[in-house]
C-alpha atoms as a PDB file:
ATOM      1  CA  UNK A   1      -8.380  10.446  23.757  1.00  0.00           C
ATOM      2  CA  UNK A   2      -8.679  11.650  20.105  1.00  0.00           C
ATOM      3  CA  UNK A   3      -8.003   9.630  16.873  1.00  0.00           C
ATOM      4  CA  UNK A   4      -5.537  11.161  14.467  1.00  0.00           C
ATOM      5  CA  UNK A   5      -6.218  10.207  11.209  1.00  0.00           C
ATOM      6  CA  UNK A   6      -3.719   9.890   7.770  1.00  0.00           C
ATOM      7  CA  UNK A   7      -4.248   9.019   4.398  1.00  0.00           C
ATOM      8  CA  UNK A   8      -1.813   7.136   2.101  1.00  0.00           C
ATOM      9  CA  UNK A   9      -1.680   8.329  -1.519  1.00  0.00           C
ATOM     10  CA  UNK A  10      -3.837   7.139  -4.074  1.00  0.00           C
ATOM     11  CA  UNK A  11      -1.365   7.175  -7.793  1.00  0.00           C
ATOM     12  CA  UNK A  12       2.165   6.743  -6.136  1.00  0.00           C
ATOM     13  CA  UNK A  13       1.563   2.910  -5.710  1.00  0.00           C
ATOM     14  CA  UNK A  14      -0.903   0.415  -7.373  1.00  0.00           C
ATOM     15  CA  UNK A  15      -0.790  -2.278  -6.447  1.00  0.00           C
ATOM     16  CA  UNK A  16      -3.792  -4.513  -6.978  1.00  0.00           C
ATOM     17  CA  UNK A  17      -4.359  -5.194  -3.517  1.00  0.00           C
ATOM     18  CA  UNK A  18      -5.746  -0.890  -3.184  1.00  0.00           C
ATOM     19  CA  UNK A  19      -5.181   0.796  -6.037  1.00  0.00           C
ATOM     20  CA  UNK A  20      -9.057   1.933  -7.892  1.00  0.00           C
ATOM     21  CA  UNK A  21      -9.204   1.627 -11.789  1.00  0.00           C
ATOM     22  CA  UNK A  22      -9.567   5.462 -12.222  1.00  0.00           C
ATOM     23  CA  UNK A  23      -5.659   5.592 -10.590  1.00  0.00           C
ATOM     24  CA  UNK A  24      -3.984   3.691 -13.381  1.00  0.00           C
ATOM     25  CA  UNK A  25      -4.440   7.303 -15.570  1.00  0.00           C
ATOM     26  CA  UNK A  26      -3.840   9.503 -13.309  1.00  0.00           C
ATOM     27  CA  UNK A  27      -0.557  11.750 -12.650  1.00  0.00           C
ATOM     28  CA  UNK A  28       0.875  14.653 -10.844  1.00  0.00           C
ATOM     29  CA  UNK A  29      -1.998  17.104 -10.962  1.00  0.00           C
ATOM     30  CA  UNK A  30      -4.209  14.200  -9.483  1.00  0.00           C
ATOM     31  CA  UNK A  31      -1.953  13.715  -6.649  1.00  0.00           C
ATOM     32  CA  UNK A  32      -1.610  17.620  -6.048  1.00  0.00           C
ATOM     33  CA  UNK A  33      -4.899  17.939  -5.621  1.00  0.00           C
ATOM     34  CA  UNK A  34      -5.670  14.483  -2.997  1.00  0.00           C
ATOM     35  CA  UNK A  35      -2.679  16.214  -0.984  1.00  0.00           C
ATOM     36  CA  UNK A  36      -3.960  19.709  -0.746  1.00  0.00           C
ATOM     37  CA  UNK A  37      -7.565  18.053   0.404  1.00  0.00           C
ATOM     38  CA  UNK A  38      -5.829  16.246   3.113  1.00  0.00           C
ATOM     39  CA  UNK A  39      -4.350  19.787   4.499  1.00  0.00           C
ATOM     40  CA  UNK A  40      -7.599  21.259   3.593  1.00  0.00           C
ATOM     41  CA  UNK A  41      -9.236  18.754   5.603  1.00  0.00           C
ATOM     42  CA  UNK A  42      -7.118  18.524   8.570  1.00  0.00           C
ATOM     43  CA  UNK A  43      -5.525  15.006   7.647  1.00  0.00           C
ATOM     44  CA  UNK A  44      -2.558  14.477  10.603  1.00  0.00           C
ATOM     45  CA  UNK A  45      -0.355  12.878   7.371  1.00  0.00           C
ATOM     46  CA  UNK A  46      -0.199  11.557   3.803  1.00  0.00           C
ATOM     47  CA  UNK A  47       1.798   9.051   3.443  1.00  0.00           C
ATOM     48  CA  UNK A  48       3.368   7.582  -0.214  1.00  0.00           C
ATOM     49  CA  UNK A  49       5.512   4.181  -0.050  1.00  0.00           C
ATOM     50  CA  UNK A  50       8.887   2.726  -1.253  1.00  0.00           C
ATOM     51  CA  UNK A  51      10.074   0.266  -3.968  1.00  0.00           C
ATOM     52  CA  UNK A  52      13.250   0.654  -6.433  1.00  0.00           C
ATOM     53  CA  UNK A  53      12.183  -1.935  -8.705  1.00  0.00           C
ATOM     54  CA  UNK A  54       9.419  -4.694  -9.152  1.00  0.00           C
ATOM     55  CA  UNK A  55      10.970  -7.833 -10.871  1.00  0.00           C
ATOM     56  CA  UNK A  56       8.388  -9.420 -13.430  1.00  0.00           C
ATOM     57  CA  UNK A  57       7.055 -12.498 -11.427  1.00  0.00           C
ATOM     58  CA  UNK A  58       5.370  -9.711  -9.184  1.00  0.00           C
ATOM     59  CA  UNK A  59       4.621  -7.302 -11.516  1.00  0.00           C
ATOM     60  CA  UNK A  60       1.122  -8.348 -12.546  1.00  0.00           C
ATOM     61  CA  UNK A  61       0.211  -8.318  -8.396  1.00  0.00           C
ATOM     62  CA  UNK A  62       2.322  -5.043  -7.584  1.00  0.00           C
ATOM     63  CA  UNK A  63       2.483  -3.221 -10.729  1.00  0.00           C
ATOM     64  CA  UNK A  64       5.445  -1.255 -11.496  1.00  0.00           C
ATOM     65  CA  UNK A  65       4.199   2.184 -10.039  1.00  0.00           C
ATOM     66  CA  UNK A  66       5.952   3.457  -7.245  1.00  0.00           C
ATOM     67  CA  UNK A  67       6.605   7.129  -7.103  1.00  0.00           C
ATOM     68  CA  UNK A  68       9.942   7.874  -5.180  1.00  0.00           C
ATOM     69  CA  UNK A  69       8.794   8.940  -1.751  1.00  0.00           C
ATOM     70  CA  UNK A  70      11.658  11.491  -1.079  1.00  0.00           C
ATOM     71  CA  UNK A  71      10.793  13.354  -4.491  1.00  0.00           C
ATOM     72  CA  UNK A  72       6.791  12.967  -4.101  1.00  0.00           C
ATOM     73  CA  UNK A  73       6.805  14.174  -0.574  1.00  0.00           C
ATOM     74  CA  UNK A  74       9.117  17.644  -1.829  1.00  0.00           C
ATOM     75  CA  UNK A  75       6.958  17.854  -4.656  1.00  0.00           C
ATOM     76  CA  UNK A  76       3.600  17.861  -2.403  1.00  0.00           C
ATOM     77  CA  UNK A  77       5.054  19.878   0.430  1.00  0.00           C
ATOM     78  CA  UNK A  78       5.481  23.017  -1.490  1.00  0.00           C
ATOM     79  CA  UNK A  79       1.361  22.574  -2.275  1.00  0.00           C
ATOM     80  CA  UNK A  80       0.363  21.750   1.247  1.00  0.00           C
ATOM     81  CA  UNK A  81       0.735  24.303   4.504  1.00  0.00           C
ATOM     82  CA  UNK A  82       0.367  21.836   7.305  1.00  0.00           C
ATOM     83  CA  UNK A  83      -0.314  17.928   7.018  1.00  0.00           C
ATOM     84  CA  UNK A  84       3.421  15.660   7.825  1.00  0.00           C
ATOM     85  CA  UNK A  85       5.137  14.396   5.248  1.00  0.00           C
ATOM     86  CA  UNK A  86       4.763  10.599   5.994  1.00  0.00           C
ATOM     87  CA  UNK A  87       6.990   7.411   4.262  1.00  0.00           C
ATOM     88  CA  UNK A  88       5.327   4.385   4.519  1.00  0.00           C
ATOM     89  CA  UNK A  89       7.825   2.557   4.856  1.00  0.00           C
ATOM     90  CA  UNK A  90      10.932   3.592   3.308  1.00  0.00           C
ATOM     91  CA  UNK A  91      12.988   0.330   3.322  1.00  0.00           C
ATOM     92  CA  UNK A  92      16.162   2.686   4.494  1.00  0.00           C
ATOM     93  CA  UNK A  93      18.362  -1.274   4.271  1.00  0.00           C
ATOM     94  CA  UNK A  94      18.547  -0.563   0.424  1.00  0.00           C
ATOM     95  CA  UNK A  95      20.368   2.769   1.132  1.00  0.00           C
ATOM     96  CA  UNK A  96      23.561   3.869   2.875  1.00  0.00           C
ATOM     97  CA  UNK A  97      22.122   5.655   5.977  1.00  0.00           C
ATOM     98  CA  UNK A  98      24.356   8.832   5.099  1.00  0.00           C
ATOM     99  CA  UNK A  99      22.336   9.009   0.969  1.00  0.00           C
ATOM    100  CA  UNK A 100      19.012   8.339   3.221  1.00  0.00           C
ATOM    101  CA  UNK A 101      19.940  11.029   5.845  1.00  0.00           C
ATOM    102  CA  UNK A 102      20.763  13.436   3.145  1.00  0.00           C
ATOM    103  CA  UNK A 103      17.418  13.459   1.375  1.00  0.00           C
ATOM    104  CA  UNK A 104      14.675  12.875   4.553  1.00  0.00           C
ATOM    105  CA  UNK A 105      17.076  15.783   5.962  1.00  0.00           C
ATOM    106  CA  UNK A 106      16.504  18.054   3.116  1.00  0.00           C
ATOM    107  CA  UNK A 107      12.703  17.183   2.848  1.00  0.00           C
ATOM    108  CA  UNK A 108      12.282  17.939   6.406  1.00  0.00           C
ATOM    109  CA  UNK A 109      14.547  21.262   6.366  1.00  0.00           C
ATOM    110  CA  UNK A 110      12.883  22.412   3.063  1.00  0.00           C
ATOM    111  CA  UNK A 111       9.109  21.278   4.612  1.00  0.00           C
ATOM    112  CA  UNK A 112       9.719  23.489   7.948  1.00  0.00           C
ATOM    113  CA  UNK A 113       9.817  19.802  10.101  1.00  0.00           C
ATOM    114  CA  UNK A 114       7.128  18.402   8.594  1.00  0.00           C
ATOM    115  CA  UNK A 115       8.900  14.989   8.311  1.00  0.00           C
ATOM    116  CA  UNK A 116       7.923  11.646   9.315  1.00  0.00           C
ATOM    117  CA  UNK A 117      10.281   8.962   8.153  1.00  0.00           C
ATOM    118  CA  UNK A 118       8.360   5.167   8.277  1.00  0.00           C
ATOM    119  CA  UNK A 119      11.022   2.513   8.364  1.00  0.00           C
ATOM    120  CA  UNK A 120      10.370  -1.302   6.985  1.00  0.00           C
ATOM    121  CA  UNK A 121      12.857  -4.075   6.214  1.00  0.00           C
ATOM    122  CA  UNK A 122      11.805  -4.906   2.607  1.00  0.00           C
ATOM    123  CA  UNK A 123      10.508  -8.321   1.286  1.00  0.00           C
ATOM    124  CA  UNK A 124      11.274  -8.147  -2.345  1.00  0.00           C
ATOM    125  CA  UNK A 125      14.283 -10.231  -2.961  1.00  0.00           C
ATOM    126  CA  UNK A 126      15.336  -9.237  -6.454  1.00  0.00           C
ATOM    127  CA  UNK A 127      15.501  -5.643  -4.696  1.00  0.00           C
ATOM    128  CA  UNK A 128      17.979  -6.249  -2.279  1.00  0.00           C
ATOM    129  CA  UNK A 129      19.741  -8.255  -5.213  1.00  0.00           C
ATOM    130  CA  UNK A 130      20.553  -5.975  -7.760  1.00  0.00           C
ATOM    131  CA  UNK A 131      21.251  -2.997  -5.263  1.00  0.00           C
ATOM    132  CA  UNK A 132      24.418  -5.613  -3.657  1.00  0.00           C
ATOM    133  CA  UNK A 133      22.278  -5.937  -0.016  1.00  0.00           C
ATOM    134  CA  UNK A 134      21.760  -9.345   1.588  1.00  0.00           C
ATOM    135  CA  UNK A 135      18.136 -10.216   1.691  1.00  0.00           C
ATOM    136  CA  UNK A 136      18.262 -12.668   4.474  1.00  0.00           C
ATOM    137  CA  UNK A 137      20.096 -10.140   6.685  1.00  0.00           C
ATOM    138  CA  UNK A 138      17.707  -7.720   5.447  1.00  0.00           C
ATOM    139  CA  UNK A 139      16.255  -7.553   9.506  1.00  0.00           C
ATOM    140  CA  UNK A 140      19.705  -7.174  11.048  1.00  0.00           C
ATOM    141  CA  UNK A 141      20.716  -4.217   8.756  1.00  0.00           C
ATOM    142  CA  UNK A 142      17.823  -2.489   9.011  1.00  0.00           C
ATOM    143  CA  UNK A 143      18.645  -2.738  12.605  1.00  0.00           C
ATOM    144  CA  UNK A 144      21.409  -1.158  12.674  1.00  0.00           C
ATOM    145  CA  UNK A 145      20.453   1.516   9.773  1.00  0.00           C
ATOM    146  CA  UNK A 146      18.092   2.914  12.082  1.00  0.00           C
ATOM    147  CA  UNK A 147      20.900   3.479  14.792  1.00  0.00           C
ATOM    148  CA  UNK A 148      22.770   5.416  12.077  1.00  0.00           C
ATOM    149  CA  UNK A 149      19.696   7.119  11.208  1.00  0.00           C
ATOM    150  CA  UNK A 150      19.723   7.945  14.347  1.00  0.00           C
ATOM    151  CA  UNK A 151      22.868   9.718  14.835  1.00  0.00           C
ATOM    152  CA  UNK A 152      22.815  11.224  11.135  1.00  0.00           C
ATOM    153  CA  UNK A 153      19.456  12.925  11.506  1.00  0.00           C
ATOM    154  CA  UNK A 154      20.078  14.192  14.721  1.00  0.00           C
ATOM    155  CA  UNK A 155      21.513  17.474  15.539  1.00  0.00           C
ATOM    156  CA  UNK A 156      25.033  17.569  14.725  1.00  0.00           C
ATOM    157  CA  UNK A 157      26.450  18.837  11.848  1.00  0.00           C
ATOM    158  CA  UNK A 158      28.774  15.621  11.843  1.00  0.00           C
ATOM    159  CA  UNK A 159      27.391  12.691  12.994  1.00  0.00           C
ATOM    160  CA  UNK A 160      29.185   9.876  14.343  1.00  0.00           C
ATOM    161  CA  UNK A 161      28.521   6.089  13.688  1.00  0.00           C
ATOM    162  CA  UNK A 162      30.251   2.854  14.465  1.00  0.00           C
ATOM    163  CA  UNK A 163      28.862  -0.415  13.964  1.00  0.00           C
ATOM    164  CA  UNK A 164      28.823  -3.612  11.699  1.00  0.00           C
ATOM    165  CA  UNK A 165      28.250  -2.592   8.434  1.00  0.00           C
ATOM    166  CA  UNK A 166      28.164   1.053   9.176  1.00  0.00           C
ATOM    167  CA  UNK A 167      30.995   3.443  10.029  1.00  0.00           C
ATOM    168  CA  UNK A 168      31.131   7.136   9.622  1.00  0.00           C
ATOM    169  CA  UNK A 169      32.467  10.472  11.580  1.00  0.00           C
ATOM    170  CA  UNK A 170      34.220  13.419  10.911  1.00  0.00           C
ATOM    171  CA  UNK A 171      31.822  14.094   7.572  1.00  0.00           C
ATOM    172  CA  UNK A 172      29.564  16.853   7.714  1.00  0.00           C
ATOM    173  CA  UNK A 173      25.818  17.406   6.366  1.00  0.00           C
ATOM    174  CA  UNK A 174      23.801  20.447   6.050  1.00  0.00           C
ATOM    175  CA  UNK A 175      20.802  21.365   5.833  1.00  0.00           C
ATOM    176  CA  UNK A 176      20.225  19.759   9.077  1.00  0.00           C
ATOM    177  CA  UNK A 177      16.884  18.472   9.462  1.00  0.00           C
ATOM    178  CA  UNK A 178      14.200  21.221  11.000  1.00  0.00           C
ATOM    179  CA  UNK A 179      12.875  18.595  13.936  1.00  0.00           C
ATOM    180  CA  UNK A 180      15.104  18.210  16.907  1.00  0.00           C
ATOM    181  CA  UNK A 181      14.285  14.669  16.779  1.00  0.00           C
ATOM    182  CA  UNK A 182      12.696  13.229  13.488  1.00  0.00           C
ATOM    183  CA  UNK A 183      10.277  10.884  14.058  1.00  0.00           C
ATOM    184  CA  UNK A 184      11.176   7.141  13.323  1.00  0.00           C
ATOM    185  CA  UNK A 185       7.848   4.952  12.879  1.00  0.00           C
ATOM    186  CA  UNK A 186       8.518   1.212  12.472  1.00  0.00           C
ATOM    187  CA  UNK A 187       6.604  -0.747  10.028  1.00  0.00           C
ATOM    188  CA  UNK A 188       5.398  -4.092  10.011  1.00  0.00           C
ATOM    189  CA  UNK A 189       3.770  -7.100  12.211  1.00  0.00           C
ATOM    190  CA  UNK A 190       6.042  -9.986  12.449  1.00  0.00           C
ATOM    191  CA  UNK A 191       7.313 -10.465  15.977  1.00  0.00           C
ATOM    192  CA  UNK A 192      10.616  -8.932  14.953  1.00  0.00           C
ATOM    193  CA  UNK A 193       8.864  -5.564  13.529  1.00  0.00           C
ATOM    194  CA  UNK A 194       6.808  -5.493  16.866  1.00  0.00           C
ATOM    195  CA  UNK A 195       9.605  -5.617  19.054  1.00  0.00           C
ATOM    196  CA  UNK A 196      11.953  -3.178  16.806  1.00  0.00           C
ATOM    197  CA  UNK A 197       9.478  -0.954  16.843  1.00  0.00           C
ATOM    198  CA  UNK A 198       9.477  -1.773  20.950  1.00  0.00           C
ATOM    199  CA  UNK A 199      12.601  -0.714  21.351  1.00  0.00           C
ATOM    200  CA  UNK A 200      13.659   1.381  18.381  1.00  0.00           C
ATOM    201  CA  UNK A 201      10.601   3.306  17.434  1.00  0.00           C
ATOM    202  CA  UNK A 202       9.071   6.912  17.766  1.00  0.00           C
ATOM    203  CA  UNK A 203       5.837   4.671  16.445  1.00  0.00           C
ATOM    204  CA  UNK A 204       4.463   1.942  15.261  1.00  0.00           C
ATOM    205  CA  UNK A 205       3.099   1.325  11.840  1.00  0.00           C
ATOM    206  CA  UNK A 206       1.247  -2.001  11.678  1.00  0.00           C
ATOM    207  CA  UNK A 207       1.089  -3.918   8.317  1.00  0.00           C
ATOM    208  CA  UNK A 208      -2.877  -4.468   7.715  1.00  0.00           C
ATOM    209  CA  UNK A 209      -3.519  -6.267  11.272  1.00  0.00           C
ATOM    210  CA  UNK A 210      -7.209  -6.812  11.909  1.00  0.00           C
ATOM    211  CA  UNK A 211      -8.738  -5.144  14.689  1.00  0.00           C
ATOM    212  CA  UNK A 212      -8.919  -8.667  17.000  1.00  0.00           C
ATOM    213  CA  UNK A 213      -5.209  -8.990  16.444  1.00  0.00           C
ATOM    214  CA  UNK A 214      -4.734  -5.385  17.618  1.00  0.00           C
ATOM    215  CA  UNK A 215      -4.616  -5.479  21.063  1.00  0.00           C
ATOM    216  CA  UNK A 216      -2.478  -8.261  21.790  1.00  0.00           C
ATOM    217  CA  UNK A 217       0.065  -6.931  19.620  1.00  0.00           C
ATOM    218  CA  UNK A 218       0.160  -3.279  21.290  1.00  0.00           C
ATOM    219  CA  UNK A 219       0.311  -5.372  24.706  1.00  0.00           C
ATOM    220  CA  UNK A 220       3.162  -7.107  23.361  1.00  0.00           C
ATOM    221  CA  UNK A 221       4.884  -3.130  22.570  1.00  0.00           C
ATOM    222  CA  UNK A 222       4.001  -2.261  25.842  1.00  0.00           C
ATOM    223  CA  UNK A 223       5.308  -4.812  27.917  1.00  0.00           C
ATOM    224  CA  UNK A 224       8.957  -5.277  25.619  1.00  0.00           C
ATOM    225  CA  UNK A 225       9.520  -0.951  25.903  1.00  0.00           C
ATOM    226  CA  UNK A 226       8.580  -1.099  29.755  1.00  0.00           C
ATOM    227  CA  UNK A 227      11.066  -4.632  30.237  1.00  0.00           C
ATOM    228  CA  UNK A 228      13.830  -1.678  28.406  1.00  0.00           C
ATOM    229  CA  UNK A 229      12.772   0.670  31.077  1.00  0.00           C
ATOM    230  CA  UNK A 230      11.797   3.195  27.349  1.00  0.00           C
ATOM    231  CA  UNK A 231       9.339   6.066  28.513  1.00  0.00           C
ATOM    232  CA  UNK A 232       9.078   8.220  25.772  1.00  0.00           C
ATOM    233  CA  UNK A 233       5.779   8.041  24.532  1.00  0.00           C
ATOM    234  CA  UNK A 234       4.879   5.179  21.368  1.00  0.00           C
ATOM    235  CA  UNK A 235       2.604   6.347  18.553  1.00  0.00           C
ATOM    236  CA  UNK A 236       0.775   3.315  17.970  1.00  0.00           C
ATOM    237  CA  UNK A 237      -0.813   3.177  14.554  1.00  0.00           C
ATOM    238  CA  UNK A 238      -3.810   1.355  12.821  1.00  0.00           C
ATOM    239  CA  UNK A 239      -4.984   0.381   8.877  1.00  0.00           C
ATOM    240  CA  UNK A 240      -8.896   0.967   8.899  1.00  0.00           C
ATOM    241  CA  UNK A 241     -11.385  -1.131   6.897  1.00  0.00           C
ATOM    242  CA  UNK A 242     -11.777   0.753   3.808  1.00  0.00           C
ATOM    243  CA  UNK A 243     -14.388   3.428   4.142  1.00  0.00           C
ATOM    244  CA  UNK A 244     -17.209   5.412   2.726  1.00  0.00           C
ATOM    245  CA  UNK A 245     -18.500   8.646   4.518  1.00  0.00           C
ATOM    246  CA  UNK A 246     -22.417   8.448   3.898  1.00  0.00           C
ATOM    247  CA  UNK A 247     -24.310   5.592   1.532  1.00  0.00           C
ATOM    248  CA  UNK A 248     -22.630   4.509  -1.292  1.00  0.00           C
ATOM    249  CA  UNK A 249     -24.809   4.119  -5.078  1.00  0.00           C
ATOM    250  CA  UNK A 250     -22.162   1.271  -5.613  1.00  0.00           C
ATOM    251  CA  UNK A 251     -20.858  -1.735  -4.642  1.00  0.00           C
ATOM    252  CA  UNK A 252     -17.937  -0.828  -2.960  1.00  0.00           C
ATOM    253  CA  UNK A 253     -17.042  -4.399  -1.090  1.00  0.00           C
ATOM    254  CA  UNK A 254     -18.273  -5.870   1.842  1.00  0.00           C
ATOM    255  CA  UNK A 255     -15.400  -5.438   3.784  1.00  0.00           C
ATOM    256  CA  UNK A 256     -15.872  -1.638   3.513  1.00  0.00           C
ATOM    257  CA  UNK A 257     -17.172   0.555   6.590  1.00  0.00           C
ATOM    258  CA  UNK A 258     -20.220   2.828   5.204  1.00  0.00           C
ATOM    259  CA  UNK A 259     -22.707   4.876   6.801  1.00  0.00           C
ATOM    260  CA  UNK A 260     -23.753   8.055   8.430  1.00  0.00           C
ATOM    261  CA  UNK A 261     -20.681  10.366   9.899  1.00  0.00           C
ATOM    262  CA  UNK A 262     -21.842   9.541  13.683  1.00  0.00           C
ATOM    263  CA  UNK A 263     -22.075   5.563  12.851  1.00  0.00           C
ATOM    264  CA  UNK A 264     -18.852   5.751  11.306  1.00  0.00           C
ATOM    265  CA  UNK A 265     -17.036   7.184  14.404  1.00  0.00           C
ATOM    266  CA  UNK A 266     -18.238   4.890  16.655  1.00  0.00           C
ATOM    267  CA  UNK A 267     -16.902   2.285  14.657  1.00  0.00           C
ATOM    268  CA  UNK A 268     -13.468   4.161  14.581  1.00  0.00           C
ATOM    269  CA  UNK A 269     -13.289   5.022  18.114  1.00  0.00           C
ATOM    270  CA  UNK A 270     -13.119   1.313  18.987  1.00  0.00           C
ATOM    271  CA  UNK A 271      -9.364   1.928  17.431  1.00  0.00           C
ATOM    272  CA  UNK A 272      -8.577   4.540  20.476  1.00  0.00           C
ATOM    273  CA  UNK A 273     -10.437   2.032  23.213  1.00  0.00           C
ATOM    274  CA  UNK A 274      -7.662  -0.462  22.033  1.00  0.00           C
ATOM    275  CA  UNK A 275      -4.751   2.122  22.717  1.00  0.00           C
ATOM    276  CA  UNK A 276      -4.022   3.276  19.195  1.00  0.00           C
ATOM    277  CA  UNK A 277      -2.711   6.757  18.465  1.00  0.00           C
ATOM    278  CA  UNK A 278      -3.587   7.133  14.630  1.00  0.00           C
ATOM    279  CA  UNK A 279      -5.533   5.503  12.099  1.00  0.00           C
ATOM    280  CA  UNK A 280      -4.585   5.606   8.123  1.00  0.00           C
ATOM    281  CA  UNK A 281      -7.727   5.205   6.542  1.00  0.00           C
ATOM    282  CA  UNK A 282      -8.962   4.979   3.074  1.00  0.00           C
ATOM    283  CA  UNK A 283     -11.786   5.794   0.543  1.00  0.00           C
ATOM    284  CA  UNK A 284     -13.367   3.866  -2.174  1.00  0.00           C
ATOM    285  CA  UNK A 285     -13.864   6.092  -5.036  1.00  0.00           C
ATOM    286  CA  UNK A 286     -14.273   6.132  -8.669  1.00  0.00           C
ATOM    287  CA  UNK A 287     -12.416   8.979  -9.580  1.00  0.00           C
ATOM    288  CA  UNK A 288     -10.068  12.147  -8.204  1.00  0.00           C
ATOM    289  CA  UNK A 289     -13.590  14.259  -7.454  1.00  0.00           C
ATOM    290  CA  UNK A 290     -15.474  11.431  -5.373  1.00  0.00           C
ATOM    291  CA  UNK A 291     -12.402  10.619  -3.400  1.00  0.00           C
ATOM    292  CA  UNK A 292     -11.534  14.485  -2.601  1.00  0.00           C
ATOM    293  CA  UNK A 293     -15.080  14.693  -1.471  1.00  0.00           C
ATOM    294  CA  UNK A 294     -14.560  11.739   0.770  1.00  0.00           C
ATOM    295  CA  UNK A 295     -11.414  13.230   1.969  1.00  0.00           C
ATOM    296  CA  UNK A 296     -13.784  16.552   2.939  1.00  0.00           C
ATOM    297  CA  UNK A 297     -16.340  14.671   4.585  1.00  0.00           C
ATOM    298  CA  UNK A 298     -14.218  12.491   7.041  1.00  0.00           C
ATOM    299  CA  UNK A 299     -12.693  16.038   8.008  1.00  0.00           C
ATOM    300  CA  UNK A 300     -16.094  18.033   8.532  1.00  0.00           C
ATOM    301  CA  UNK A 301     -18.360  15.150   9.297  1.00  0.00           C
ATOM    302  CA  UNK A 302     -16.227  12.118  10.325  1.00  0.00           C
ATOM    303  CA  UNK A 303     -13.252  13.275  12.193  1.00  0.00           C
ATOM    304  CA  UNK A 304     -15.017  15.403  15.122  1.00  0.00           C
ATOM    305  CA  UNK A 305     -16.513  12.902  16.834  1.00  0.00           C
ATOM    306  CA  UNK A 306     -13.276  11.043  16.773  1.00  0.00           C
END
């Protein structure tokens, strides 16, 4: 079985947690140009993430850059040909489903169905807060938002809704999206995100589990979709280590898989052995030009043998 592979953005987020030193000045062009060596490189995805607004207690952590996901993915999918358009995660609970439908329908219509929309529930409070949601319902909603997402990204020109919090019909939206069906991957690894994923999901986007905790958890999706009686197929997703294709002149962190191309897919291909579908991976890098020639060598080197 092979291993697709996906990169999330460097520059849209930085949060201390990922983001290199080099990102904190970089912009637009920089992004352009990480995008169009994903395509280049035969990258499955790039994926950019979601947050309205970081409240100052977890600014110093998070930072406050976030590009917008809907505008960052149009902007970089009229400079790429090929590689999906991936959120990771859009927390759609912030947003009625019909305003969320409306611009992932565009971007997919104006990308030619390159659209995949990555769903999570949220966990900044003050978010939820200002924006009038309830935070502690934050896993029901989100529930139900991807049932109207559901209907409102599907074919018709007037989708029809009724539940809870949601109610809609008779209202038309065009474009319609490109996909017949666009993808819904569900992000996290709390029981609840495993099993809405289970029985909600197109995929499933895990939230940095480490490789031991893998297969248990994709047991777990297995088991709660067959119980449903759910055969269409799961894309089950992985976080890599962070890597470096070849031997790095730096220290780039213990934790970090480096090597030769050939050692580096073995390591990888213990991923597919488990039953995952796609890995996201990352580079260390010290600028724009080392990454994009990290970015290269996975593709050439790296991502044959996977």
């Amino acid at each position: 079985m092979s291993l697709a592979h996906g990169i999330q953005l460097p520059v849209q987020s930085q949060s201390t947690i990922y983001a290199e030193p080099w990102e904190a000045g970089a912009g637009a062009a920089e992004l352009v140009a990480v995008a169009r060596a994903a395509d280049r490189a035969g990258f499955a995805y790039i994926a950019v993430c979601d947050h309205v607004a970081i409240p100052r207690r977890l600014a110093g952590a998070m930072s406050t850059v976030w590009y917008d996901p809907v505008a960052t993915l149009a902007h970089l999918a009229a400079v790429t040909e090929r590689v999906r358009l991936l959120a990771h995660v859009a927390v759609v609970g912030l947003r009625h489903p019909l305003l969320t439908a409306k611009q992932y329908a565009t971007l997919d219509h104006l990308s030619d169905g390159r659209l995949i929309l990555g769903v999570g529930a949220g966990h900044v409070r003050e978010e939820f807060e200002v924006l009038g949601v309830d935070f502690k319902r934050r896993g029901a909603v989100l529930d139900e938002t991807i049932d109207a997402l559901r209907a409102a990204l599907g074919p018709e020109e007037y989708p029809a809704h009724h539940g809870k919090r949601f109610d809609f019909e008779g209202l038309g939206q065009r474009p319609r999206p490109a996909q017949d069906r666009v993808p819904l991957w569900v992000g996290g690894s709390s029981p609840a995100a495993v099993r809405r994923a289970a029985l909600k999901g197109d995929g499933w986007l895990p939230q940095g589990d480490p490789r031991n905790r893998l297969p248990a958890q994709i047991e777990r999706l297995r088991r709660l979709r067959g119980d449903a009686g759910i055969t269409r197929p799961l894309t089950v997703g992985a976080l890599t280590e962070p890597l470096y294709v070849g031997t790095p002149a730096w220290d780039v962190g213990r934790r970090t898989l480096t090597g030769p191309a050939q050692a580096l897919a073995e390591s990888l291909r213990a991923y597919a052995a488990m039953g995952v579908d796609q890995i996201q991976v990352r580079f260390r890098s010290r600028g724009l030009a080392e990454l994009t020639d990290q970015i290269a060598a996975f593709g050439t080197e790296v991502a044959p043998h996977l």
